[in-house]
C-alpha atoms as a PDB file:
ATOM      1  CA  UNK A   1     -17.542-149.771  95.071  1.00  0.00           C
ATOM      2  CA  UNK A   2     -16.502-147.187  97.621  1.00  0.00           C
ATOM      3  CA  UNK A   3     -13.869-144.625  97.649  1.00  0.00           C
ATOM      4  CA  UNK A   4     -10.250-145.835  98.457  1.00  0.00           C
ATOM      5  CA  UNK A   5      -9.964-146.507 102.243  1.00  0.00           C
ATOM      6  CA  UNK A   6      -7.639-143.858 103.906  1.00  0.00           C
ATOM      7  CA  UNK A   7      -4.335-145.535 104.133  1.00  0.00           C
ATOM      8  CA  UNK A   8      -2.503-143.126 106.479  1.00  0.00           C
ATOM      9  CA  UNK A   9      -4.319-144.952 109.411  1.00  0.00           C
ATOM     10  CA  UNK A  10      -2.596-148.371 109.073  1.00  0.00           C
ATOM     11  CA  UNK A  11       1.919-147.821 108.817  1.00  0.00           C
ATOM     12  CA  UNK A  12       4.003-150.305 106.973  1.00  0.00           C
ATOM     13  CA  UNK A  13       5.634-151.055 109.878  1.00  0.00           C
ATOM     14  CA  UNK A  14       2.360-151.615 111.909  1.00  0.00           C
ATOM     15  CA  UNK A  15       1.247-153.432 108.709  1.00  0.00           C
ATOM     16  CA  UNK A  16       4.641-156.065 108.574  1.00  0.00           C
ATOM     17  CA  UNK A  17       4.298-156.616 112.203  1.00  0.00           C
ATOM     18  CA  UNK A  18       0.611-158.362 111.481  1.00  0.00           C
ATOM     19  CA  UNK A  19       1.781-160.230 107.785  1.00  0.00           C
ATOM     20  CA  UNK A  20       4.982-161.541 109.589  1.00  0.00           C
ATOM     21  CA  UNK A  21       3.480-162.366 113.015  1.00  0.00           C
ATOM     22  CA  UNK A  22       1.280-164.229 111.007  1.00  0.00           C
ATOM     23  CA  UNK A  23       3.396-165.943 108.029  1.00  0.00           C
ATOM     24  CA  UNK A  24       6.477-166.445 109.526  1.00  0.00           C
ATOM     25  CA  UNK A  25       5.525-166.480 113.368  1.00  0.00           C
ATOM     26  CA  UNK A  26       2.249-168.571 113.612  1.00  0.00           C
ATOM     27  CA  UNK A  27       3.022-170.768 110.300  1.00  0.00           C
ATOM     28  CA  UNK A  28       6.650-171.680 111.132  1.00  0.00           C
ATOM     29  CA  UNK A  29       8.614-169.775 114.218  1.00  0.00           C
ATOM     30  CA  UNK A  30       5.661-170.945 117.361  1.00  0.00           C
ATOM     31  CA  UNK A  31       4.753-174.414 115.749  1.00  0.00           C
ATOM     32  CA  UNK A  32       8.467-175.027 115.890  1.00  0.00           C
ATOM     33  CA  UNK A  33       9.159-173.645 119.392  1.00  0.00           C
ATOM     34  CA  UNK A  34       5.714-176.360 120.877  1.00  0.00           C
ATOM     35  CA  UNK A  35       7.235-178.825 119.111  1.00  0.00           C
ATOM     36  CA  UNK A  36      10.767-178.621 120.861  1.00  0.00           C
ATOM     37  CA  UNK A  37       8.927-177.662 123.786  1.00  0.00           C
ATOM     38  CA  UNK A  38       6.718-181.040 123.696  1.00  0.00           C
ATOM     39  CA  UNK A  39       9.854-183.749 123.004  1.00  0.00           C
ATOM     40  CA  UNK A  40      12.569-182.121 125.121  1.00  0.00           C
ATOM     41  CA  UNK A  41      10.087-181.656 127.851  1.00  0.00           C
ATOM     42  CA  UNK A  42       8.075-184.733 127.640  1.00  0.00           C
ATOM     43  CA  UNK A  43       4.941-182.577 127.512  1.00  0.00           C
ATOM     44  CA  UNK A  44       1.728-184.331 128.809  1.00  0.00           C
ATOM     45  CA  UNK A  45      -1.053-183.788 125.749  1.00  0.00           C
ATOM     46  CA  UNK A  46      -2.948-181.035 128.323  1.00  0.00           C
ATOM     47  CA  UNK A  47      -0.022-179.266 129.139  1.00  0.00           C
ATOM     48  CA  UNK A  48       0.684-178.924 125.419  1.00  0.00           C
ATOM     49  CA  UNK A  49      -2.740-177.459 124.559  1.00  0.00           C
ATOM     50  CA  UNK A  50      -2.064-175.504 127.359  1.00  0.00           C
ATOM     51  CA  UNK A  51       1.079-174.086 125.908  1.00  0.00           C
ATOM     52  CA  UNK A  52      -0.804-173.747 122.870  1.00  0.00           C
ATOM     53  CA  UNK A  53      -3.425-171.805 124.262  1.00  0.00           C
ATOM     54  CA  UNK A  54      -1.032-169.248 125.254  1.00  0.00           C
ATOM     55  CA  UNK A  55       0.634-168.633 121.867  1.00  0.00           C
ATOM     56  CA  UNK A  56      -2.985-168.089 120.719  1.00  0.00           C
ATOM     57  CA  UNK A  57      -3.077-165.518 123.300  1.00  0.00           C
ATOM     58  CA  UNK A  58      -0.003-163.544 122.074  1.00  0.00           C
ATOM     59  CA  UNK A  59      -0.618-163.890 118.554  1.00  0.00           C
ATOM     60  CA  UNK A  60      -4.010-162.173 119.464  1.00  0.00           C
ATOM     61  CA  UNK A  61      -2.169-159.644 121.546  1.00  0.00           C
ATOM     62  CA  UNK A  62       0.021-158.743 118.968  1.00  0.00           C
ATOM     63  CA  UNK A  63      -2.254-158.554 116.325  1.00  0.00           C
ATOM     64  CA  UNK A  64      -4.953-156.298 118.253  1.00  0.00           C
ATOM     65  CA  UNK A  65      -1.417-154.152 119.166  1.00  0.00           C
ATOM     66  CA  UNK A  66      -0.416-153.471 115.921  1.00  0.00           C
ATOM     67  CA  UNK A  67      -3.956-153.350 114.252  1.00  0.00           C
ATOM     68  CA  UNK A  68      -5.361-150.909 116.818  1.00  0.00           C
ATOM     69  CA  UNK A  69      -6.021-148.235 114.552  1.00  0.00           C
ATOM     70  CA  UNK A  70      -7.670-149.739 112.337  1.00  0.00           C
ATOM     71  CA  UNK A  71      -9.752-151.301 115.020  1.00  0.00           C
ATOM     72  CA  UNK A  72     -10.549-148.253 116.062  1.00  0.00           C
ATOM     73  CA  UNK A  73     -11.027-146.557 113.126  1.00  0.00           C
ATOM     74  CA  UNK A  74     -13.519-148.975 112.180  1.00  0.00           C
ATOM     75  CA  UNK A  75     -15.410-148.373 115.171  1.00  0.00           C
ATOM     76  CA  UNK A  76     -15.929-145.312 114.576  1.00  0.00           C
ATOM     77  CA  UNK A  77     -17.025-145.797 110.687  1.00  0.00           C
ATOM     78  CA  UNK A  78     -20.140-147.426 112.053  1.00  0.00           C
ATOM     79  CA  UNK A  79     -22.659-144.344 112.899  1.00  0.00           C
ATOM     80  CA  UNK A  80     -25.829-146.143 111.527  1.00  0.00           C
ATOM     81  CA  UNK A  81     -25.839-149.436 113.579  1.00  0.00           C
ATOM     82  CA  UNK A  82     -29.061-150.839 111.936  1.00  0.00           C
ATOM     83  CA  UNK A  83     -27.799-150.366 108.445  1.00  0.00           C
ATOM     84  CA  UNK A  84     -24.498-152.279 109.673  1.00  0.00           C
ATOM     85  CA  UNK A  85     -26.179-154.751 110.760  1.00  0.00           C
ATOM     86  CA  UNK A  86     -28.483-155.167 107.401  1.00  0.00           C
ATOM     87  CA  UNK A  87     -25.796-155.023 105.540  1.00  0.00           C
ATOM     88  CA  UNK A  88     -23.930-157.973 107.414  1.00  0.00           C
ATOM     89  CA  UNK A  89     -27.446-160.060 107.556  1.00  0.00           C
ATOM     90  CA  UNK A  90     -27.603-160.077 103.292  1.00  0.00           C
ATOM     91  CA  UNK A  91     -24.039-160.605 103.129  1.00  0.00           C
ATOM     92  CA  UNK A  92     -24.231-163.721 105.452  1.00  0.00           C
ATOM     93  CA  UNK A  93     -27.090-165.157 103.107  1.00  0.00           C
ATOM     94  CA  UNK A  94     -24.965-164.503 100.054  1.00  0.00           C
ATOM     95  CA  UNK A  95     -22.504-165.782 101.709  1.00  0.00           C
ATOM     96  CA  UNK A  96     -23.946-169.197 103.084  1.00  0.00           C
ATOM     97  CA  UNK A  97     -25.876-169.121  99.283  1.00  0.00           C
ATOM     98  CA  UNK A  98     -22.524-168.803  97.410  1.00  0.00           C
ATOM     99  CA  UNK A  99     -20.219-171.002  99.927  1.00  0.00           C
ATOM    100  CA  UNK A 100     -23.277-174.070  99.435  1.00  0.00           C
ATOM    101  CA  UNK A 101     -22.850-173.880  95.798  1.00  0.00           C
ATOM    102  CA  UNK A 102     -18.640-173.664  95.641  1.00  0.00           C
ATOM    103  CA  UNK A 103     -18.119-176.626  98.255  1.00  0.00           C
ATOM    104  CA  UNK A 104     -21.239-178.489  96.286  1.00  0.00           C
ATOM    105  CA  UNK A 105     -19.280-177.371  93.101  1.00  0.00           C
ATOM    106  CA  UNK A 106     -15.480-178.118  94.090  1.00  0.00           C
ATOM    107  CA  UNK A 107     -17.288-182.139  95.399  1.00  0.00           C
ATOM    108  CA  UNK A 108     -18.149-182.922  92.455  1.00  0.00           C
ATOM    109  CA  UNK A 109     -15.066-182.063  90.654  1.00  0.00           C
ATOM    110  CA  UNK A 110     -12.760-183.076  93.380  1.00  0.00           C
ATOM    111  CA  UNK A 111     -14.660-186.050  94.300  1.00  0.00           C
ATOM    112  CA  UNK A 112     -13.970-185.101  97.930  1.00  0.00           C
ATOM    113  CA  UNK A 113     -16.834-183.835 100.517  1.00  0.00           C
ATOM    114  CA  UNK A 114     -13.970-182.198 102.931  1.00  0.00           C
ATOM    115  CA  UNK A 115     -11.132-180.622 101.993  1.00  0.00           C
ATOM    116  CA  UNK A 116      -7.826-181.443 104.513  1.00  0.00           C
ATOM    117  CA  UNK A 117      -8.033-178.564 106.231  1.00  0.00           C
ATOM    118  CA  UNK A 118     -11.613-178.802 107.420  1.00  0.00           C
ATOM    119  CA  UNK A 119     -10.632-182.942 108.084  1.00  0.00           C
ATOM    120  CA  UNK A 120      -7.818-181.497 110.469  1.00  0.00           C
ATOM    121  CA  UNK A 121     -10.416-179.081 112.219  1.00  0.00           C
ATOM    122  CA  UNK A 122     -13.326-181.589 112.533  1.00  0.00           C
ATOM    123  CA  UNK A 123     -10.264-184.221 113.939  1.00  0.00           C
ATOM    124  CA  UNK A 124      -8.315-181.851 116.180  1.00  0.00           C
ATOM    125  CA  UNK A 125     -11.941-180.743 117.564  1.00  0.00           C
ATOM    126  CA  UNK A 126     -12.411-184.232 118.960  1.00  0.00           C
ATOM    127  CA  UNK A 127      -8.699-184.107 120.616  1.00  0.00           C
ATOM    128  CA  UNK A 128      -9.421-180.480 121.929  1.00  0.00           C
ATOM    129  CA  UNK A 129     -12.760-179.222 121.416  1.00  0.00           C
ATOM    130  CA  UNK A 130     -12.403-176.053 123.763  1.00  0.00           C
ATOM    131  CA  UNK A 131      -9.162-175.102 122.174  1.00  0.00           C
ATOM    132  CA  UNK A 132     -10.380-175.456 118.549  1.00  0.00           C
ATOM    133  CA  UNK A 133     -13.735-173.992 119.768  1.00  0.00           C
ATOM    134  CA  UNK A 134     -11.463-170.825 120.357  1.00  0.00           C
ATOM    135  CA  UNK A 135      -9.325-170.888 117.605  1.00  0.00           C
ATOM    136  CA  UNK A 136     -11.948-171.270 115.238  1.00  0.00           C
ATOM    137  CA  UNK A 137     -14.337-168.347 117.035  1.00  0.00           C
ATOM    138  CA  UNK A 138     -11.959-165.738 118.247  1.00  0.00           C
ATOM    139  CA  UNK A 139      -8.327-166.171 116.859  1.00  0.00           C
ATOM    140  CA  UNK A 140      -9.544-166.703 113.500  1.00  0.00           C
ATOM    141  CA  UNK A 141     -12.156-164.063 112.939  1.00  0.00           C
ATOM    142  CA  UNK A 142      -9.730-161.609 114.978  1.00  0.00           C
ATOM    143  CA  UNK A 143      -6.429-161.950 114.119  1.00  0.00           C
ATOM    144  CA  UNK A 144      -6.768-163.599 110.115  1.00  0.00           C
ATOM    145  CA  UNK A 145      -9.252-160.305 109.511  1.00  0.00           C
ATOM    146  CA  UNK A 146      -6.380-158.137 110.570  1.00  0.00           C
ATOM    147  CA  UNK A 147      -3.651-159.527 108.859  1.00  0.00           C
ATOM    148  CA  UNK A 148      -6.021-160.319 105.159  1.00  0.00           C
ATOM    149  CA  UNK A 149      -8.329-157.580 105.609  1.00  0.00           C
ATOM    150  CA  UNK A 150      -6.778-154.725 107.593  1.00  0.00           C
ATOM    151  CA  UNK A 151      -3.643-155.428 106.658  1.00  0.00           C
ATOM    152  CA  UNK A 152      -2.979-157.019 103.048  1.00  0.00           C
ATOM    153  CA  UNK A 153      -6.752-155.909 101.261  1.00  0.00           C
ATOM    154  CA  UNK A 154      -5.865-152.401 103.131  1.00  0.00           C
ATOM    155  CA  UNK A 155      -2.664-151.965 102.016  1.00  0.00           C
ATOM    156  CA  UNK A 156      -3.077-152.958  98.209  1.00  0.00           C
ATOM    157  CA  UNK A 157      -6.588-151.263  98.333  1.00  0.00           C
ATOM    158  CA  UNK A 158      -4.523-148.044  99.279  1.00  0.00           C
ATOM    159  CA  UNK A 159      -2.869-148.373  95.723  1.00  0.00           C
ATOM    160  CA  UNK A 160      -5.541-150.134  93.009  1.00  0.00           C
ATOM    161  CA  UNK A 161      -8.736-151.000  92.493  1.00  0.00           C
ATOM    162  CA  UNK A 162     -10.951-153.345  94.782  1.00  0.00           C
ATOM    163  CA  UNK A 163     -11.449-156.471  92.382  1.00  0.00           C
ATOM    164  CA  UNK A 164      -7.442-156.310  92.221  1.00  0.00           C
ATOM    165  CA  UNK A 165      -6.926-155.882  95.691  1.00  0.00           C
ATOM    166  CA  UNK A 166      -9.412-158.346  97.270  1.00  0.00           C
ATOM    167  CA  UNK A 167      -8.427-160.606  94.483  1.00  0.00           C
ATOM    168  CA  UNK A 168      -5.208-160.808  95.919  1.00  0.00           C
ATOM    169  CA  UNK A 169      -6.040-160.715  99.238  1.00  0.00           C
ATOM    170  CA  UNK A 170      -8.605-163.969  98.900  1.00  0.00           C
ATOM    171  CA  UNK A 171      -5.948-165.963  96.978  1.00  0.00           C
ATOM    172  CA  UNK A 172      -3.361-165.306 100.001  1.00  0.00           C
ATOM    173  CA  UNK A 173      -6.019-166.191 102.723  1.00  0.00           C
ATOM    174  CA  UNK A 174      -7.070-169.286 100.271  1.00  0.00           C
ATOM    175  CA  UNK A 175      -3.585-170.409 100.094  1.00  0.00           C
ATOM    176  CA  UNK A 176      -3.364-170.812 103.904  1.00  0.00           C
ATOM    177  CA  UNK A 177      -5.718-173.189 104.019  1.00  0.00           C
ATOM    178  CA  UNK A 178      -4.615-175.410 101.416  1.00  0.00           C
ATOM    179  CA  UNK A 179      -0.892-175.276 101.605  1.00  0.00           C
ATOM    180  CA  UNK A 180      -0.213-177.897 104.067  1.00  0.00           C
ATOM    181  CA  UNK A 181      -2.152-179.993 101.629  1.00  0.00           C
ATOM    182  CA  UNK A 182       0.317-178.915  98.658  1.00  0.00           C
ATOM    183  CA  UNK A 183       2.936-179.753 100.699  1.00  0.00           C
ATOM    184  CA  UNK A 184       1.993-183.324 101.186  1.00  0.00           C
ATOM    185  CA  UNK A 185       1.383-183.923  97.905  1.00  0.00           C
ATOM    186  CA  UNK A 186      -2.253-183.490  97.625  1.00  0.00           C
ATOM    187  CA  UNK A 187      -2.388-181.253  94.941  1.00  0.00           C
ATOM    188  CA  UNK A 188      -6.699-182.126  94.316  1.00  0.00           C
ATOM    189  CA  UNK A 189      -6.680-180.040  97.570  1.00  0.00           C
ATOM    190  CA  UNK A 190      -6.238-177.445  95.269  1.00  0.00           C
ATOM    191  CA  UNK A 191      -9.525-177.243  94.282  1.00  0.00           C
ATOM    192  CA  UNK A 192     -10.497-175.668  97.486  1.00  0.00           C
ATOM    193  CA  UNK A 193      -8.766-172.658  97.061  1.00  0.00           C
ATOM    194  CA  UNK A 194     -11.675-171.685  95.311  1.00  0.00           C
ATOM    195  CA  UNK A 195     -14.175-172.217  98.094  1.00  0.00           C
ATOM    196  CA  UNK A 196     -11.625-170.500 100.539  1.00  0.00           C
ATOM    197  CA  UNK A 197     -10.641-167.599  98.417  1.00  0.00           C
ATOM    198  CA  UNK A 198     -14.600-166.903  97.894  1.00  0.00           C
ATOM    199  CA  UNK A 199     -14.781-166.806 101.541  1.00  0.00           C
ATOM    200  CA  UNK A 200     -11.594-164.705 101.698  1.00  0.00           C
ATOM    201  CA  UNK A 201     -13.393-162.264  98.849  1.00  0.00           C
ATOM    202  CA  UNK A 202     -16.428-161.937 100.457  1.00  0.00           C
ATOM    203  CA  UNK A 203     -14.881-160.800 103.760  1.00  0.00           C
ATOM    204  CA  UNK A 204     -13.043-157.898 101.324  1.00  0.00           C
ATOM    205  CA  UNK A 205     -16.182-156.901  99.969  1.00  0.00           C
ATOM    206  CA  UNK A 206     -18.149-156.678 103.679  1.00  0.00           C
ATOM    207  CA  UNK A 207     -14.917-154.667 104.926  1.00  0.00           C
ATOM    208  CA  UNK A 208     -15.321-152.556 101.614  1.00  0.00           C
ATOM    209  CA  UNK A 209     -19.398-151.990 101.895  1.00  0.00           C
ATOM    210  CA  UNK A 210     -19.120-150.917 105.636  1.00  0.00           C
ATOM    211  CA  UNK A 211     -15.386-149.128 105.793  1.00  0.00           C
ATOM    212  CA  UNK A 212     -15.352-151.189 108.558  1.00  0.00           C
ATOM    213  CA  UNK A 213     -13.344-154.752 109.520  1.00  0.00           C
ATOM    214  CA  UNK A 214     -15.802-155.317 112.025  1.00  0.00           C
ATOM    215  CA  UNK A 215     -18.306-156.479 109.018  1.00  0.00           C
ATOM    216  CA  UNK A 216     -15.654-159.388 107.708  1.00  0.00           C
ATOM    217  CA  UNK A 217     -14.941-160.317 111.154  1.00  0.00           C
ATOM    218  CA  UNK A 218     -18.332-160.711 112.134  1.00  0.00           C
ATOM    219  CA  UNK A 219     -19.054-162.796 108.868  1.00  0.00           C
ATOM    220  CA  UNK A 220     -15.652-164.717 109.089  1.00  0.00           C
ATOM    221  CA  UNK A 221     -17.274-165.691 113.096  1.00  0.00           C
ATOM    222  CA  UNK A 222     -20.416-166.740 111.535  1.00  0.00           C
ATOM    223  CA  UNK A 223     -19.276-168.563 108.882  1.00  0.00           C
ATOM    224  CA  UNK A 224     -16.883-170.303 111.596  1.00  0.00           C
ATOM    225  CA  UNK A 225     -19.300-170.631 114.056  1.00  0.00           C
ATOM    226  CA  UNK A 226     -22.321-172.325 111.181  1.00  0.00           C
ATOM    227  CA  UNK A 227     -18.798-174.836 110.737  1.00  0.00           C
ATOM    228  CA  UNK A 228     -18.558-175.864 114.186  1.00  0.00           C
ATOM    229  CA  UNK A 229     -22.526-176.001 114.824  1.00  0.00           C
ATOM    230  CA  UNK A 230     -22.082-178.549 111.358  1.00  0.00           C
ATOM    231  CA  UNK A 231     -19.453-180.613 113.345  1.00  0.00           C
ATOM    232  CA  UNK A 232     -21.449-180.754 116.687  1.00  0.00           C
ATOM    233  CA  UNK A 233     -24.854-181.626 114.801  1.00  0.00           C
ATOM    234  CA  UNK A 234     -23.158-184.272 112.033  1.00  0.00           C
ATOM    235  CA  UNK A 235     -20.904-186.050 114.760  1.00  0.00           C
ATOM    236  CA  UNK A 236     -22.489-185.561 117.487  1.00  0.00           C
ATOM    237  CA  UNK A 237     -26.095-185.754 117.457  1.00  0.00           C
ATOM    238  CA  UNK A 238     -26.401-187.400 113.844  1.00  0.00           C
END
């Protein structure tokens, strides 16, 4: 692996703004503001997305805000364009290859095709497919690679080694996705924190290879966007 990434770049306070923006902000403090919003208001459904849409907007806003250096240090890491770029092209191929064989692997001992959270995308893309469309293709790539990547994998990768580090980091950004699941009960959900924290560890390992978070972020859009392309083409067109 490479050398330690320079951790002077990215402060603990620039680095709490992007974890608690995130965990407490977007996972409890916003959802909780729309929903008082939408009964004391009366909300109509496209005034809510609406609403929505805009806390999308700041979350991005604040994230870019307090991850600008890193953004910008990034840029700057990439001087040989072409080798970025065939870098992220095998890592996208291991990652489709190794994704195909932990959701095939996770089916058959789940007994599930889906987990919840991709059952909540594929339904909430029918209610709102513009507004998922742009969660799914710019907040998510954006804002989760800056909080997991630039800002949790950073940090810890500042202080031990990378299989430690992104270890930790892929179980957090695993744990997102199936925690509304635990929540409810469904603990064979489970199971797919090990397709989501491979995704999560493979997005360490392309910020790691390049020095650069614009390598997980473009494979964290990719992966998103092959996801979407799979919703349009299997309920859809199918």
């Amino acid at each position: 692996m490479n050398e330690k990434l320079e951790h002077d770049v990215m402060t603990l306070p620039r680095m709490l703004i992007l974890v608690l923006n995130y965990f407490v902000g977007y996972m409890y403090v916003y959802p909780w503001i729309l929903t008082r919003l939408l009964y004391e208001f009366h909300l109509s459904f496209t005034a809510y997305n609406w609403l929505s849409f805009a806390v999308y907007l700041l979350m991005i806003a604040i994230s870019v805000a307090a991850g600008y250096p890193v953004l910008k240090e990034s840029w700057k890491k990439i001087v040989r364009p072409r080798k970025f770029f065939e870098n992220l092209l095998l890592m996208f191929v291991a990652l489709y290859l190794i994704s195909a064989f932990t959701s095939t692997l996770v089916s058959l001992i789940s007994g599930m095709t889906e987990s919840a959270n991709q059952q909540s995308v594929i339904l909430a893309f029918f209610q709102s497919p513009l507004l998922i469309s742009f969660t799914t293709l710019v907040y998510a790539p954006l804002v989760e690679e800056l909080v997991f990547r630039g800002a949790l994998f950073r940090g810890l990768r500042s202080y031990m080694n990378f299989w430690t580090a992104a270890l930790i980091s892929a179980l957090a950004f695993g744990s997102i996705h199936v925690i509304d699941s635990l929540f409810a009960g469904n603990f064979t959900d489970l199971w797919y924190l090990l397709t989501y924290g491979t995704l999560g560890f493979i997005f360490c390992f392309a910020y790691e290879k390049n020095h650069s978070i614009y390598g997980s972020m473009a494979l964290h859009f990719l992966n998103n966007f092959i996801g979407i392309i799979g919703i349009l083409l299997t309920y859809y067109f199918v």
